[in-house]
N, C-alpha and C. Protein backbone atom coordinates (compact mmCIF):
# COMPACT_ATOMS: atom_id res chain seq x y z
N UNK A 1 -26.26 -60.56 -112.45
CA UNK A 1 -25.83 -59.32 -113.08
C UNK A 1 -24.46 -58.94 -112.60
N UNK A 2 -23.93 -57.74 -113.32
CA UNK A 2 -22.82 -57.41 -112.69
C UNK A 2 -22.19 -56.93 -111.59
N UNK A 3 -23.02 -56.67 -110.67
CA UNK A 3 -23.14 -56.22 -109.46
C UNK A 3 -23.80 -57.39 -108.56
N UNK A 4 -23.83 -58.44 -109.13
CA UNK A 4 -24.53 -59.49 -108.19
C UNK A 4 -25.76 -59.72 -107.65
N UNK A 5 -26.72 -60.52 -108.68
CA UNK A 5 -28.40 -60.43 -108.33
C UNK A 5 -28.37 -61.27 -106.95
N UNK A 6 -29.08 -61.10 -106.37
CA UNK A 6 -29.18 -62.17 -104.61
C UNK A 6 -30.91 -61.99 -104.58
N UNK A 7 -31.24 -62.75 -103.24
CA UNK A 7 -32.42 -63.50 -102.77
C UNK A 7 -32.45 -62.54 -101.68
N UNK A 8 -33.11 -62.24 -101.33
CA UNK A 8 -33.33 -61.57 -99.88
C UNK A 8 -34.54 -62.60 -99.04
N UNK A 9 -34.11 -63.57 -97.84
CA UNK A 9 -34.93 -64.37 -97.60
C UNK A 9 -36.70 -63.51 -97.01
N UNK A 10 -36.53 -62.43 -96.78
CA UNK A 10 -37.45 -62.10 -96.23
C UNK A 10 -39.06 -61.83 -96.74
N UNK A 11 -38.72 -62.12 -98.59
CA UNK A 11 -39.92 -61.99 -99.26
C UNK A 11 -40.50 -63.34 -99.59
N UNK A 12 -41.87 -63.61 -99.81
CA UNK A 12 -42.23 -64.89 -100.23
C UNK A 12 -42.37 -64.69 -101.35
N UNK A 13 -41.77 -65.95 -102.23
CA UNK A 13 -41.96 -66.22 -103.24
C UNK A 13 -43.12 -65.19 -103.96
N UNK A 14 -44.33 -66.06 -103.47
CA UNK A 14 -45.43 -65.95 -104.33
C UNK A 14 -45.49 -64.19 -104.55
N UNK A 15 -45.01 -63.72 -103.63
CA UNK A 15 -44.90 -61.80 -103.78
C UNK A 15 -44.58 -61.56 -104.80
N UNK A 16 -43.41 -62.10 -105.01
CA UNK A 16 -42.05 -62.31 -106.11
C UNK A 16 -42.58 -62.42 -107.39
N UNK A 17 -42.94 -63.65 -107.46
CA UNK A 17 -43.49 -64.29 -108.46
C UNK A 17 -44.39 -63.21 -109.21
N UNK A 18 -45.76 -62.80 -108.54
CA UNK A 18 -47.03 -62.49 -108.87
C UNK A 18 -45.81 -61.10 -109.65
N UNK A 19 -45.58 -60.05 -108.87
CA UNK A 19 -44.81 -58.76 -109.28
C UNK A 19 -44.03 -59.28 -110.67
N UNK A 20 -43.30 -60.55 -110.59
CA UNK A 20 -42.71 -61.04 -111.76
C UNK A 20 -43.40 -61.04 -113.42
N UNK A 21 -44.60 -62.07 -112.55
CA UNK A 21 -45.78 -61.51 -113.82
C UNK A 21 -46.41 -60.52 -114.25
N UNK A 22 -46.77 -59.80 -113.50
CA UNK A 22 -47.35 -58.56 -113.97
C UNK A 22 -46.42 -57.57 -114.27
N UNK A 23 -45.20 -57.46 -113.70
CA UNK A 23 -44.67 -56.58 -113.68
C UNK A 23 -43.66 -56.42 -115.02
N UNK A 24 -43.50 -57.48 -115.83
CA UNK A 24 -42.82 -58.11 -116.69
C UNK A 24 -42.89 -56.76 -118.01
N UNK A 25 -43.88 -56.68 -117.66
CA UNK A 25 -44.57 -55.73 -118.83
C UNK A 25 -45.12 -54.01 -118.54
N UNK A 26 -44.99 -54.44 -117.30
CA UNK A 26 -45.61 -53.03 -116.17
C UNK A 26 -44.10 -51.85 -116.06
N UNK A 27 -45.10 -50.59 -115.80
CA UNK A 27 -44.09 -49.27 -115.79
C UNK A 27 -43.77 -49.35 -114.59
N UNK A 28 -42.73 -48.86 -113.87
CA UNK A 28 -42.69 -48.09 -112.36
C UNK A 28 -41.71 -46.73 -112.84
N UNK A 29 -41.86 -46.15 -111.89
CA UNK A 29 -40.95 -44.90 -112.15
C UNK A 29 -40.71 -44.30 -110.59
N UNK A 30 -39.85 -43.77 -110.36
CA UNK A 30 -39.70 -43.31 -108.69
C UNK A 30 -40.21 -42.05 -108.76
N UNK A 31 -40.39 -42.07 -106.91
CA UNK A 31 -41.28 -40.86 -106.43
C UNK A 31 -40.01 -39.91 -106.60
N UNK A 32 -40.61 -38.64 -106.45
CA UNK A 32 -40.04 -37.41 -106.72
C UNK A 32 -39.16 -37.19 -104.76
N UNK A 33 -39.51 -37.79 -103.68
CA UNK A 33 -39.21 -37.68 -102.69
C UNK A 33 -38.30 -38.47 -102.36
N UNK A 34 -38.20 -39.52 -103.17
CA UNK A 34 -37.19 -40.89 -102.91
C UNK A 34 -35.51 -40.34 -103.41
N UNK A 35 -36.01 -39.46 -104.35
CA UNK A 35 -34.62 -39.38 -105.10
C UNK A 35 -33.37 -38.39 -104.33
N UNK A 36 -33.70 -37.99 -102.83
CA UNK A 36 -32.69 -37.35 -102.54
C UNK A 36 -31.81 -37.78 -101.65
N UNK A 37 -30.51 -37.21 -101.84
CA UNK A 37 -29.43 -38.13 -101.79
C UNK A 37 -29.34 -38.15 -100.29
N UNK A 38 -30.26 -38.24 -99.08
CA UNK A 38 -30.31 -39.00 -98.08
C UNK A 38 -30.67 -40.89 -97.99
N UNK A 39 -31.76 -40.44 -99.01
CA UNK A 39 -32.55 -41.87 -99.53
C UNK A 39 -31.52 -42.23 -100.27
N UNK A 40 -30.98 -42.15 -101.58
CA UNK A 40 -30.39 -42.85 -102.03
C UNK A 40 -29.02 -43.46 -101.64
N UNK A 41 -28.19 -42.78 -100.52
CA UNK A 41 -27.02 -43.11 -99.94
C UNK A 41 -27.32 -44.09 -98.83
N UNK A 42 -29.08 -44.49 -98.70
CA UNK A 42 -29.46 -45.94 -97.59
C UNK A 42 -29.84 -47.02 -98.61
N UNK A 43 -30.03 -46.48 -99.66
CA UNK A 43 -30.26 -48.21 -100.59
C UNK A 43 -29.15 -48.53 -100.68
N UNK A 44 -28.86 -50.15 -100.69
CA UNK A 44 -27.67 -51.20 -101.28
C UNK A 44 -27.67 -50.47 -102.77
N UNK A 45 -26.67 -50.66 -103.11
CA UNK A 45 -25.77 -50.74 -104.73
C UNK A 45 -26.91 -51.16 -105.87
N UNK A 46 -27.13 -52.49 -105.96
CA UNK A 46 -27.94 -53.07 -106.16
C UNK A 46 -29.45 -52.53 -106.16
N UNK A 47 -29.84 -52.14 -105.52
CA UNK A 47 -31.23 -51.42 -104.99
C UNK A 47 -31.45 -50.42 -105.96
N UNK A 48 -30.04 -49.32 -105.76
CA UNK A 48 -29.77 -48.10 -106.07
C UNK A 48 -29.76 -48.43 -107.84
N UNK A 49 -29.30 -49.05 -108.36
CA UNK A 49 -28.84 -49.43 -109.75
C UNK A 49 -30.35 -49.36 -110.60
N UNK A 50 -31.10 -50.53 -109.99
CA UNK A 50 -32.53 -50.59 -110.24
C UNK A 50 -33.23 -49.53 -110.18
N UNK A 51 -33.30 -48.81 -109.08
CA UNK A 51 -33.99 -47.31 -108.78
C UNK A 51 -33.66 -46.26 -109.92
N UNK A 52 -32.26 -46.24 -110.45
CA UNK A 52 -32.26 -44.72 -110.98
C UNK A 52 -32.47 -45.66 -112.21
N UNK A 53 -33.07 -46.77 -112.95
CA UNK A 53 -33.39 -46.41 -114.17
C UNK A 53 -34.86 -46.48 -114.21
N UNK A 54 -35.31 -46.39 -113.35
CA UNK A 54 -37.01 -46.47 -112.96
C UNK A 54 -37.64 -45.10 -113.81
N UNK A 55 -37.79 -44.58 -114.81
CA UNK A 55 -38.05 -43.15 -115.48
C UNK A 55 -39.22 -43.21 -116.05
N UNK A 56 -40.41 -44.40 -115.32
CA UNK A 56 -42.09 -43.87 -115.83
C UNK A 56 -41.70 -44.47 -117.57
N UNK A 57 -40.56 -44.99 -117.59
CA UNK A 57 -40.98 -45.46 -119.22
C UNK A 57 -40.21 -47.31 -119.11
N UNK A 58 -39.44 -47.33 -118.42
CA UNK A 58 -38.86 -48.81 -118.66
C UNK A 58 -39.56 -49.99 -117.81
N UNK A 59 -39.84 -50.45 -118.44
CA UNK A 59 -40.98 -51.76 -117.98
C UNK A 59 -39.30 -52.57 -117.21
N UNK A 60 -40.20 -53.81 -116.12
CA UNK A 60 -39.03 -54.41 -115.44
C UNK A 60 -38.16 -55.68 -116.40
N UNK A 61 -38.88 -55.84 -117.48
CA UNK A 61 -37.97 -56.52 -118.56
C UNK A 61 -37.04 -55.80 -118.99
N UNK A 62 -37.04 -54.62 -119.24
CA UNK A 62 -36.24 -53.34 -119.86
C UNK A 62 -35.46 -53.37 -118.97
N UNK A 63 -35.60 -53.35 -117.69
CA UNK A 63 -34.30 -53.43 -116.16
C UNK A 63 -33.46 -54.65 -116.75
N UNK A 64 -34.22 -55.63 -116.16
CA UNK A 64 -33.00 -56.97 -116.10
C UNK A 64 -32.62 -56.65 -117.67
N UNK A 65 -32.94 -56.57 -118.77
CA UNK A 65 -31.72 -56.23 -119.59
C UNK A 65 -30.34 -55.48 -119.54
N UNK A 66 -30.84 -54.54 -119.19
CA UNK A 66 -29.89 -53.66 -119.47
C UNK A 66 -28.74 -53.78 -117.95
N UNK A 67 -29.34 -54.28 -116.94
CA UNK A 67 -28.23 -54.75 -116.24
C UNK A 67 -28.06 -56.26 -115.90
N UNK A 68 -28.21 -56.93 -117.17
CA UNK A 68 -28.29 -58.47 -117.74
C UNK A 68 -27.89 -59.20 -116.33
N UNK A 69 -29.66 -58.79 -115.75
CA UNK A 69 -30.00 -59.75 -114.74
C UNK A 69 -31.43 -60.38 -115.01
N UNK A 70 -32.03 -61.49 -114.18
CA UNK A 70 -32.97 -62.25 -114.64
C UNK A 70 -34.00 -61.37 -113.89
N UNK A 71 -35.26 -61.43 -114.50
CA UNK A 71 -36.23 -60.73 -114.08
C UNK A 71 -36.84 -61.08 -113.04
N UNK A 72 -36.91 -61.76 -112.67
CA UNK A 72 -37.42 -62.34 -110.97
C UNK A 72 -36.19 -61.77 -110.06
N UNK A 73 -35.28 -61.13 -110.23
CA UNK A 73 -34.40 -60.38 -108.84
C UNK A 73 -34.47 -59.16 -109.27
N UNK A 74 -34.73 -58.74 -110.71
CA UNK A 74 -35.02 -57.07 -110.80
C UNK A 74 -36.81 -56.81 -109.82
N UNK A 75 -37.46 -58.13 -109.94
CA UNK A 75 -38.71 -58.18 -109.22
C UNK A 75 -38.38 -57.78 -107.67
N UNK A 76 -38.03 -58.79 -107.49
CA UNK A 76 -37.10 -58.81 -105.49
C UNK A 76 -37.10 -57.61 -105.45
N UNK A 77 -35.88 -56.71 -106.20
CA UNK A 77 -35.87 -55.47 -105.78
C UNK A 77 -37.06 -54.17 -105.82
N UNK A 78 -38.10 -54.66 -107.07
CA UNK A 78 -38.81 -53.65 -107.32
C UNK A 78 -40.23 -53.94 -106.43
N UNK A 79 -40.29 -54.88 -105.21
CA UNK A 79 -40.93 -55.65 -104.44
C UNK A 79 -40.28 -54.30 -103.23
N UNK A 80 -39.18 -54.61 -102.84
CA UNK A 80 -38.17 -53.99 -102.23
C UNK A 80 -38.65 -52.56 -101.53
N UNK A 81 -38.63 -51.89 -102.83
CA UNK A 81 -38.52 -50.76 -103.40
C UNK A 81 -40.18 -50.03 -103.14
N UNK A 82 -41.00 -50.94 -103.65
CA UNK A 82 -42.23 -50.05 -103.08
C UNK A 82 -42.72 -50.59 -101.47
N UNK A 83 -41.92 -51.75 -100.90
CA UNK A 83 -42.83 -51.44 -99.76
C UNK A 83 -41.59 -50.48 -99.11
N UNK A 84 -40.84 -49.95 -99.48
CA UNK A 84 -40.26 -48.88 -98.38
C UNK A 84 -41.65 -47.33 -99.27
N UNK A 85 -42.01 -47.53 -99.87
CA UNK A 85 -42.90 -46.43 -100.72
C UNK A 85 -41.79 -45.30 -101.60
N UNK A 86 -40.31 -46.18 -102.47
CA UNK A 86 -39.74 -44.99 -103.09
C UNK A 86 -40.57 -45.16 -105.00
N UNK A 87 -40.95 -46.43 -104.97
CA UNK A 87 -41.60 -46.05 -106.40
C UNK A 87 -43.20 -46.39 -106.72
N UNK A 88 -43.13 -46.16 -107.54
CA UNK A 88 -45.03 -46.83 -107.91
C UNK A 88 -44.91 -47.02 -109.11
N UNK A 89 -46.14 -47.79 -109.35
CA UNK A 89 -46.70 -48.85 -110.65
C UNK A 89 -47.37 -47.84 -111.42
N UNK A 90 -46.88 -47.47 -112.79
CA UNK A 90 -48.04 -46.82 -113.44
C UNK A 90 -48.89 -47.40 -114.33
N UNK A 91 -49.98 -47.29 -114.49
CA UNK A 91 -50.88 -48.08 -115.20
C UNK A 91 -51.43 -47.11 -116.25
N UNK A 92 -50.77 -47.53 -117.46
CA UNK A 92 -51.65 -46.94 -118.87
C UNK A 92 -52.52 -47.50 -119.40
């Protein structure tokens, strides 16, 4: 992407992967506690980019589009992202 998709060695694959699949099609949206600008001035660029379009309606295919990156590093990040606990999975 335009901001530069990367690997972060610290996740395994298969984390990756599995979130990849399910998540392909799956909502997240951020917590209401994540969004203040203490938290958001400690995520990377990258992190941060992913996070604010998280709005409870864009599935993680809808991410890597729109910041025409591949969906397995919008995964990485949205892997990222809930084990610090700033978003969650909604299930309709």
């Amino acid at each position: 992407w335009n901001v530069g998709c990367r690997y972060h060695g610290g996740m395994k694959m298969t984390v990756i992967k599995e979130v990849t699949h399910v998540g392909v099609k799956a909502v997240f949206r951020a917590l209401p506690h994540a969004t203040t600008p203490k938290v958001l001035f400690q995520l990377d660029r990258r992190d941060r980019i992913v996070f604010m379009l998280l709005d409870g309606r864009r599935t993680l295919h809808d991410v890597a589009g729109l910041i025409h990156c591949r969906e397995v590093d919008v995964a990485r990040t949205l892997v990222r992202l809930l084990q610090r606990g700033y978003i969650e999975f909604l299930d309709y």
